[in-house]
Protein backbone atom coordinates (compact mmCIF):
# COMPACT_ATOMS: atom_id res chain seq x y z
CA UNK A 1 16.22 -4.15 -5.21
CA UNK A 2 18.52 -7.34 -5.46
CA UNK A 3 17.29 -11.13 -5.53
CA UNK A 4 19.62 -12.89 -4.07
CA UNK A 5 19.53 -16.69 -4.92
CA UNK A 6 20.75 -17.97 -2.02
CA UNK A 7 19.25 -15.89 0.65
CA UNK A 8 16.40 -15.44 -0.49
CA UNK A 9 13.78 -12.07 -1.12
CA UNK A 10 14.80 -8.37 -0.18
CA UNK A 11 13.09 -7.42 3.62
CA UNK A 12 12.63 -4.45 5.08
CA UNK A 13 10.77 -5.80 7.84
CA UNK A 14 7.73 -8.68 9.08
CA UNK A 15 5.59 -8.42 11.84
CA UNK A 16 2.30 -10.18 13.13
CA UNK A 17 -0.60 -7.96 13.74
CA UNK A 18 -4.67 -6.73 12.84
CA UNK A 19 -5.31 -5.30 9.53
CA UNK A 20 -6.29 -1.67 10.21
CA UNK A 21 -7.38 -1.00 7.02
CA UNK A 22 -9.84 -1.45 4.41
CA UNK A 23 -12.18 -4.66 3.95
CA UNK A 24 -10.32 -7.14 6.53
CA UNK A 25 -10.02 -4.48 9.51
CA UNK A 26 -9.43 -6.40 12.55
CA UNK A 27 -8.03 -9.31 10.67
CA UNK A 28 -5.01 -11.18 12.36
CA UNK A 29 -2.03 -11.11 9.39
CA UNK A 30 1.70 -11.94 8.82
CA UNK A 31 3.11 -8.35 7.03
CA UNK A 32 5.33 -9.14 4.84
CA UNK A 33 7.17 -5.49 3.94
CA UNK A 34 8.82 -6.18 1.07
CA UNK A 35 12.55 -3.93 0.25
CA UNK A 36 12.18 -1.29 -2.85
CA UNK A 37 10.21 1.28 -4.10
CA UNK A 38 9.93 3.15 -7.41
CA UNK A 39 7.11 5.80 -6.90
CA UNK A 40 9.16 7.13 -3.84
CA UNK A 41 12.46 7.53 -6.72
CA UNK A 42 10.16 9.35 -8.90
CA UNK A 43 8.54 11.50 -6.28
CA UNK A 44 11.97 12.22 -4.66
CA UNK A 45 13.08 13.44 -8.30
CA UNK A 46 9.92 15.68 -8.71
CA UNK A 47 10.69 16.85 -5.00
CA UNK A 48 14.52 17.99 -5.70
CA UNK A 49 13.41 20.70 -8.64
CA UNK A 50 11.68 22.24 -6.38
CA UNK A 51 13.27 21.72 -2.69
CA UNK A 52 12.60 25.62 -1.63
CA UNK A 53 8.68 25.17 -1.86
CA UNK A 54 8.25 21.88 -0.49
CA UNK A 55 10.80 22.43 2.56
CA UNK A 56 8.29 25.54 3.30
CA UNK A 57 5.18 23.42 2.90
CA UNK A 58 6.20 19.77 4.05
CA UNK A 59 9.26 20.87 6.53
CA UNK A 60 12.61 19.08 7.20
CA UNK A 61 12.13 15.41 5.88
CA UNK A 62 13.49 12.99 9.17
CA UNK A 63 15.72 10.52 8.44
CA UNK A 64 14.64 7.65 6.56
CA UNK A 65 11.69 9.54 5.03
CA UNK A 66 11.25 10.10 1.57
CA UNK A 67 8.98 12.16 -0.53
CA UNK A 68 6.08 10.17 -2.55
CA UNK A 69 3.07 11.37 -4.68
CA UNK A 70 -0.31 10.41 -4.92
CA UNK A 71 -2.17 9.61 -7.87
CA UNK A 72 -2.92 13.23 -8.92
CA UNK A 73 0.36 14.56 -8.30
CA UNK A 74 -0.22 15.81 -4.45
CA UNK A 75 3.45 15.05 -2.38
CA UNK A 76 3.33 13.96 1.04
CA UNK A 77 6.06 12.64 3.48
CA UNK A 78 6.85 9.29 3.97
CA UNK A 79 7.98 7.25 6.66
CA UNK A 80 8.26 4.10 6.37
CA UNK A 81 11.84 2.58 5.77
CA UNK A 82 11.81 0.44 2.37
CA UNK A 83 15.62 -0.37 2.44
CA UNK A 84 16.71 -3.90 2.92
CA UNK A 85 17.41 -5.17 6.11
CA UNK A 86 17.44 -8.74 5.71
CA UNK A 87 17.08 -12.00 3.37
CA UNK A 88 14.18 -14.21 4.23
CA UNK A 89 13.84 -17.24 1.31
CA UNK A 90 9.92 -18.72 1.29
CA UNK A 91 10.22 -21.63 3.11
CA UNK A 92 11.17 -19.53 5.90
CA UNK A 93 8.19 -16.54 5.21
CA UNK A 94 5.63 -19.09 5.08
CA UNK A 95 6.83 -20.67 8.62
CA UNK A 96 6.96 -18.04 10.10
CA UNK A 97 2.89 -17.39 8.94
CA UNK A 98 0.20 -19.14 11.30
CA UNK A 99 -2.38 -16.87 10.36
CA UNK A 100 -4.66 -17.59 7.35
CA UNK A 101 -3.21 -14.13 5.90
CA UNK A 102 -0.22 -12.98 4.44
CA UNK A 103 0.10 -9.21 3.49
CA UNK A 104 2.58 -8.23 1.57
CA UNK A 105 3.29 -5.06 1.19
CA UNK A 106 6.35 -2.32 1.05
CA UNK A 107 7.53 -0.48 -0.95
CA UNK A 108 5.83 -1.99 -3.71
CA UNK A 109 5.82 -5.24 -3.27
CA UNK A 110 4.81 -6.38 -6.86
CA UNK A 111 8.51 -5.46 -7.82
CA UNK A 112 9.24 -9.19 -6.42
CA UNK A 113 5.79 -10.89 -7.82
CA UNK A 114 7.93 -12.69 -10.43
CA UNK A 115 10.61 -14.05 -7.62
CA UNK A 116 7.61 -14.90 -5.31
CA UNK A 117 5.43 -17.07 -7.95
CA UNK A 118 9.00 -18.48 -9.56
CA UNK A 119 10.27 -19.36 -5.71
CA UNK A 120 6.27 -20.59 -4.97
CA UNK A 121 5.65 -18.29 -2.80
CA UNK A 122 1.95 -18.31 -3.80
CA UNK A 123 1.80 -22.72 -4.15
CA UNK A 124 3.30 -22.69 -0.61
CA UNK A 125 0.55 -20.31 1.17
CA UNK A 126 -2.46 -21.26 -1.07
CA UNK A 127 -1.57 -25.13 -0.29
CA UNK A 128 -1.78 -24.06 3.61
CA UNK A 129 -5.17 -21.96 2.93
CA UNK A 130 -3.77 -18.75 3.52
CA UNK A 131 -4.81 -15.58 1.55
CA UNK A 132 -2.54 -13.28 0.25
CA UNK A 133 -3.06 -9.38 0.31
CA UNK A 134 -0.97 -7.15 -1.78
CA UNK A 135 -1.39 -3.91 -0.88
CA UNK A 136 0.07 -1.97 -4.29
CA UNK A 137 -0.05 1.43 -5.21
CA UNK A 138 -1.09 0.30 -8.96
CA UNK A 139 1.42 1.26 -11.06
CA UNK A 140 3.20 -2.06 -12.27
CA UNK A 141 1.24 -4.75 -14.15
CA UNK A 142 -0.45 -7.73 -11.82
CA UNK A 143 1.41 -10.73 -13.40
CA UNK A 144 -1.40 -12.73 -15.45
CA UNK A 145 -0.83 -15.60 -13.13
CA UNK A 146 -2.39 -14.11 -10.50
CA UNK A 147 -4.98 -12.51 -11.62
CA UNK A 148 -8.93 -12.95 -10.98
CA UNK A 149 -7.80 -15.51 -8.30
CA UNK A 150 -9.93 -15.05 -5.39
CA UNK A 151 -7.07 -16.50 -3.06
CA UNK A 152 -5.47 -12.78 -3.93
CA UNK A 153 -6.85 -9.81 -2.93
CA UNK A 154 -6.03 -6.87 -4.15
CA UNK A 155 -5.75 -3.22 -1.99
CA UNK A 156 -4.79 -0.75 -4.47
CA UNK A 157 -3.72 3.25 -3.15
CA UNK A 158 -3.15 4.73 -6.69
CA UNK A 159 0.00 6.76 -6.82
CA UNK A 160 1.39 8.93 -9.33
CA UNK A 161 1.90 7.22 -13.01
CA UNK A 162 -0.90 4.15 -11.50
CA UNK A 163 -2.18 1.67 -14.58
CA UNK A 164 -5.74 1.95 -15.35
CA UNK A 165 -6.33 -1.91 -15.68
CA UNK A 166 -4.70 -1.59 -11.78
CA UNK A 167 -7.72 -0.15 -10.72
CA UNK A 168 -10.30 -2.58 -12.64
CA UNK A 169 -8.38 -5.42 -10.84
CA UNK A 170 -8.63 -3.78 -7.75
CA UNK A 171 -11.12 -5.39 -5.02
CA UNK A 172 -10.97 -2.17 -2.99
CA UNK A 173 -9.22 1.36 -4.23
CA UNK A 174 -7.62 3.45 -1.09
CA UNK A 175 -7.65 7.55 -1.80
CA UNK A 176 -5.11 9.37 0.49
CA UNK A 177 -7.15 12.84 1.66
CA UNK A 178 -6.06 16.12 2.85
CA UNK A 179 -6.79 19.22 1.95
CA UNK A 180 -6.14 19.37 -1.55
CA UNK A 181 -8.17 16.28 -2.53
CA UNK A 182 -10.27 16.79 -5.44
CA UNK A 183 -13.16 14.25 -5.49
CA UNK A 184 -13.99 15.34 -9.31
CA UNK A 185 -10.42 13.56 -10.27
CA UNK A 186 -11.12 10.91 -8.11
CA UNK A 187 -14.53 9.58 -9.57
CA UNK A 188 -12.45 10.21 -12.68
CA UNK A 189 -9.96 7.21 -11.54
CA UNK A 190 -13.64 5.08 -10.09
CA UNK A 191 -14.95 4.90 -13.99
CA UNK A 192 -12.47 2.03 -14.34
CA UNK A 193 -13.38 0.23 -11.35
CA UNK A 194 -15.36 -2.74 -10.84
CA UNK A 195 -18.51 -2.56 -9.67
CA UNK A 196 -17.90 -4.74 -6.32
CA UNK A 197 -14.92 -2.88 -5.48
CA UNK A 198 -14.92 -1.15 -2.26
CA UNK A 199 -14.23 2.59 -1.87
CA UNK A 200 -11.83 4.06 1.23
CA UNK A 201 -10.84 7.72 1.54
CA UNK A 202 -7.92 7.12 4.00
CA UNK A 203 -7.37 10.97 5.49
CA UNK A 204 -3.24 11.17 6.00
CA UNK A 205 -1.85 10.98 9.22
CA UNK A 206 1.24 11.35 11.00
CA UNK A 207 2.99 8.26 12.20
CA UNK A 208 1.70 8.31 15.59
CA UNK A 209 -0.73 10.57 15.75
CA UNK A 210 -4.91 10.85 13.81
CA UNK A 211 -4.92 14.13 11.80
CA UNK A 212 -8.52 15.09 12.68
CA UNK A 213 -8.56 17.88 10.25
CA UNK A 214 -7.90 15.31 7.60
CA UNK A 215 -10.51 12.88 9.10
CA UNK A 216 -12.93 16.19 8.92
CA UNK A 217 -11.86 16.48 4.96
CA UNK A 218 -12.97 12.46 4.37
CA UNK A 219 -15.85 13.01 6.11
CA UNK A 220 -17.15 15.98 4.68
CA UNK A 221 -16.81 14.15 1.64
CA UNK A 222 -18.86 11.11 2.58
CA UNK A 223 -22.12 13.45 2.94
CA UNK A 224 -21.48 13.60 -1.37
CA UNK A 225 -20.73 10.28 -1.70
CA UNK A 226 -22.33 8.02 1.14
CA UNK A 227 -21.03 4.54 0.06
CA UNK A 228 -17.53 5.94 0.24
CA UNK A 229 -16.10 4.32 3.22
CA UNK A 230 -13.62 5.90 6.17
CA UNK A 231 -10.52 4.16 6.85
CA UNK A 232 -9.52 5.00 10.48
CA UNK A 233 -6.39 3.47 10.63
CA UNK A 234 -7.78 1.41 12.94
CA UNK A 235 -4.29 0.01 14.01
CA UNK A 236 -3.13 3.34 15.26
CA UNK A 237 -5.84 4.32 17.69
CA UNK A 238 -4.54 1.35 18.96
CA UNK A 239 -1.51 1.88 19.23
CA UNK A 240 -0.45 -1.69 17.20
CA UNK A 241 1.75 -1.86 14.64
């Protein structure tokens, strides 16, 4: 996805809500969706061999869906448009902020982390005491500049090819469940976390709608492992963005 100098960063979309997620549930934040995303390109790839099997299993894809893959290989639908629908340079992101934090997220959003610390994205918000979120699906580097600062947290949902040292940075690690979710594989992927890092099974849901027989997967799973946390997706039972 395209810098463009004079216009500024690639945006799919921004929009002022609660986290419903993770950690900061309940938190006011600016979204920043950020345009681009390679694991979707390599899913999609993976998903045209075999079209005939995953049309039976997944259905016709809606428009502006896309095919992604999670960390052990599992494909689910996706629905969230990552194309570019505007230019927004950083003066005008961070005025457009008046809460103390800024998620950015896509996509993948650390695609741009190079144009964001170059344009001072980072300066701008840290300067105003706003934390920034990056919620990343772990598989492209953290830039060096920004990492163990505690003005930066980092929400990682491992995807398919994620980076190992991804998941030590991580301050909490996000594990999509349904019904193929192995939790063997996972605590495979938790030996390289840190210690203080918080653990979500997130069950996957429709785009309106709770799947309770995916909520009834995470939970059965919590009885194993009791410091494994839900995520509820607090944001759609109430029906916020």
């Amino acid at each position: 996805m395209p810098i463009d100098i004079n216009r500024g960063l690639p945006i799919a979309e921004t929009f002022h809500s609660i986290q419903g997620e993770g950690t900061y549930v309940g938190t006011p934040m600016h979204f920043i969706r950020l345009a681009g995303c390679p694991v979707g390109k390599a899913a999609n790839a993976e998903y045209a061999k075999d079209l005939d099997h995953n049309m039976e299993k997944f259905g016709v894809l809606l428009q502006g869906q896309s095919m992604c893959r999670t960390w052990d290989g599992r494909m689910f639908n996706c629905d969230t448009d990552f194309s570019c629908h505007t230019y927004k340079t950083v003066d005008e992101l961070i005025g457009e902020t008046w809460e103390r934090h800024i998620c950015l997220t896509g996509g993948e959003p650390l695609i741009h982390q190079k144009a964001l610390i170059e344009q001072g994205f980072f300066q701008q918000a840290f300067a105003k005491r706003i934390q920034i979120h990056i919620e990343t699906s772990g598989t492209i580097e953290l830039d060096h500049r920004l990492t163990h600062d505690n003005r930066v947290w980092i929400a990682v949902a491992p995807k398919w090819n994620f980076l190992s040292n991804m998941i030590r940075l991580a301050n909490e690690i996000k594990f999509l469940v349904d019904e193929d979710f192995k939790t063997t594989k996972a605590c495979e992927i938790l030996a390289w976390a840190h210690p203080d890092a918080t653990i979500w099974l997130s069950p996957i849901n429709g785009e309106k709608e709770v799947n309770q027989e995916n909520v009834a997967i995470a939970r059965k799973i919590q009885d194993s492992y009791p410091t494994w946390r839900l995520s509820a997706q607090f944001h759609k039972l109430l029906n916020l963005r």
